[in-house]
Protein backbone atom coordinates (compact mmCIF):
# COMPACT_ATOMS: atom_id res chain seq x y z
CA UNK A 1 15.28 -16.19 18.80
CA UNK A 2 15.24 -15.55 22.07
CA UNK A 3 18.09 -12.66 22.60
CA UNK A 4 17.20 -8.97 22.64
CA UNK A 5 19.19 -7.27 19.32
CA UNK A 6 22.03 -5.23 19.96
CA UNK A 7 21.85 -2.41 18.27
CA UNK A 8 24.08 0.81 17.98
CA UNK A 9 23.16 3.90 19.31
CA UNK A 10 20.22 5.52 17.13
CA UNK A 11 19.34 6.66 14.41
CA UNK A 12 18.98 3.72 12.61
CA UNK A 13 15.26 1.81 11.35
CA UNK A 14 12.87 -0.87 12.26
CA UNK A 15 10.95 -3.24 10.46
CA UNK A 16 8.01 -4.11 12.18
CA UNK A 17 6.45 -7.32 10.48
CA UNK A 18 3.32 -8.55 12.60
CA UNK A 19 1.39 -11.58 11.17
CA UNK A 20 -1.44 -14.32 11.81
CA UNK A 21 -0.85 -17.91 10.68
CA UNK A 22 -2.83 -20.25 8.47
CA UNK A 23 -2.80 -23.50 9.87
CA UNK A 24 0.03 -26.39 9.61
CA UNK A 25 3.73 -25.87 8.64
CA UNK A 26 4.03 -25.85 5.25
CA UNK A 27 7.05 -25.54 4.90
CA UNK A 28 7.04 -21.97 6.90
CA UNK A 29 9.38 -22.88 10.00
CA UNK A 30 12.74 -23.92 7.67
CA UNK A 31 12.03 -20.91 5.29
CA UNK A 32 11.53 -18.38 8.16
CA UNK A 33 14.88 -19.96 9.28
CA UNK A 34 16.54 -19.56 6.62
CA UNK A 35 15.22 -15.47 5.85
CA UNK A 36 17.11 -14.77 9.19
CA UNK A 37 20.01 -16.34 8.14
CA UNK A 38 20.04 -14.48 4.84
CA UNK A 39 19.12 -11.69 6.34
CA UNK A 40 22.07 -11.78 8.88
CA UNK A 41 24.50 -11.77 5.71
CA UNK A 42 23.02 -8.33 3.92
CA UNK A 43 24.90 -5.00 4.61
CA UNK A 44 23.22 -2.62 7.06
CA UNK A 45 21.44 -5.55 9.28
CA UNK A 46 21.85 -4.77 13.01
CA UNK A 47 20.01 -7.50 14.33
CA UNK A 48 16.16 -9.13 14.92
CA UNK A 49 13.84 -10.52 17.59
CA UNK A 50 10.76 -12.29 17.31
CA UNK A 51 7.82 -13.42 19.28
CA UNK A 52 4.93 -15.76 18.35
CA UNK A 53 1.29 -16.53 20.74
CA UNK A 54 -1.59 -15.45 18.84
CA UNK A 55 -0.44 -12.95 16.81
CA UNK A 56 3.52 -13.06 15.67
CA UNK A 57 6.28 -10.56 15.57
CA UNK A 58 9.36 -9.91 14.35
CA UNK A 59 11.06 -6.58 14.61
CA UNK A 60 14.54 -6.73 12.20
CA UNK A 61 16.87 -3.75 12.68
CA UNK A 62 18.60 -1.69 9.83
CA UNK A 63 21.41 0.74 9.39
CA UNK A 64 19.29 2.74 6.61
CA UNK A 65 16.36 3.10 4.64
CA UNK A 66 18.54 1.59 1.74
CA UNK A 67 19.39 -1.52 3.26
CA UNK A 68 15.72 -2.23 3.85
CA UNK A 69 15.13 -1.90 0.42
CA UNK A 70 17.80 -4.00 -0.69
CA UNK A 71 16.95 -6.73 1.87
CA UNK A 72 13.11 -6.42 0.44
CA UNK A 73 14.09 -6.73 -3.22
CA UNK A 74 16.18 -10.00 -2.46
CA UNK A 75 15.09 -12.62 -4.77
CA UNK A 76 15.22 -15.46 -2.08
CA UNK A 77 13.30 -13.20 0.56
CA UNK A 78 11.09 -11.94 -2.60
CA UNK A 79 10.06 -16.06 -3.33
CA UNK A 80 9.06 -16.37 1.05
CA UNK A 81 6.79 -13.53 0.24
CA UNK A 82 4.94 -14.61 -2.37
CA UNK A 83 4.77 -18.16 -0.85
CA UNK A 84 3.87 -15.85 2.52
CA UNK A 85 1.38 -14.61 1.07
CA UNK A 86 -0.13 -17.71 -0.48
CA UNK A 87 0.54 -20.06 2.01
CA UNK A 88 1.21 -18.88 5.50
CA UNK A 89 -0.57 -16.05 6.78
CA UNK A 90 -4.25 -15.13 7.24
CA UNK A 91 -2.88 -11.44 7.50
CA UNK A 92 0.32 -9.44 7.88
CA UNK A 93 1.00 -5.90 7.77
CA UNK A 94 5.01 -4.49 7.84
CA UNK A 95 5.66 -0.80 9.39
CA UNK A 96 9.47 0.73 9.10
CA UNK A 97 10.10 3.06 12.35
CA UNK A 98 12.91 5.03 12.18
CA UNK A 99 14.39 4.79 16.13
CA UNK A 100 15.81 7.94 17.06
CA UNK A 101 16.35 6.75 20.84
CA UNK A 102 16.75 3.62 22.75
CA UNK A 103 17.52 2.88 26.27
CA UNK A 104 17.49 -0.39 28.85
CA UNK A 105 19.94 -2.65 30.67
């Protein structure tokens, strides 16, 4: 993902996921594929971005504090934690923002 998220003029929410990796694959780089692509498909996504070096992030956009918790309680994306939590990361922590302004070119 290399393309900055269009997003509609604010309000709407961000969730801020920032993690550190264990080491190898395990499986981690077709599942984080596919939780974008499921997460493209659930009402109220506006769009993502994501960066990895060190330390990796991936901001996801939302139209509401609903659709966040829908897209958290999905039993796909609810398996990728668990296994997230097991597998892939050293550490994580996830922060919602609510964006009340946005501006660039």
């Amino acid at each position: 993902m290399s393309v900055i998220a269009n997003t509609p003029k604010p309000p709407y929410f961000a969730v801020i996921f920032t993690s550190t990796r264990t080491e190898g694959d395990h499986g981690y780089g077709g599942t984080a594929d596919r939780m974008v692509e499921l997460a493209q498909q659930q009402p109220g996504f506006l769009g993502i971005e994501s960066a990895r070096e060190d330390v990796g992030i991936t901001v996801s956009y939302w139209r509401d504090l609903d659709s966040i918790k829908h897209w958290k309680a999905n039993a796909e994306h609810l398996n990728a934690q668990k296994t997230g939590r097991k597998s892939w990361y050293d550490s994580f922590k996830v922060r919602i923002s609510k964006v009340e302004r946005d501006y660039g070119i």
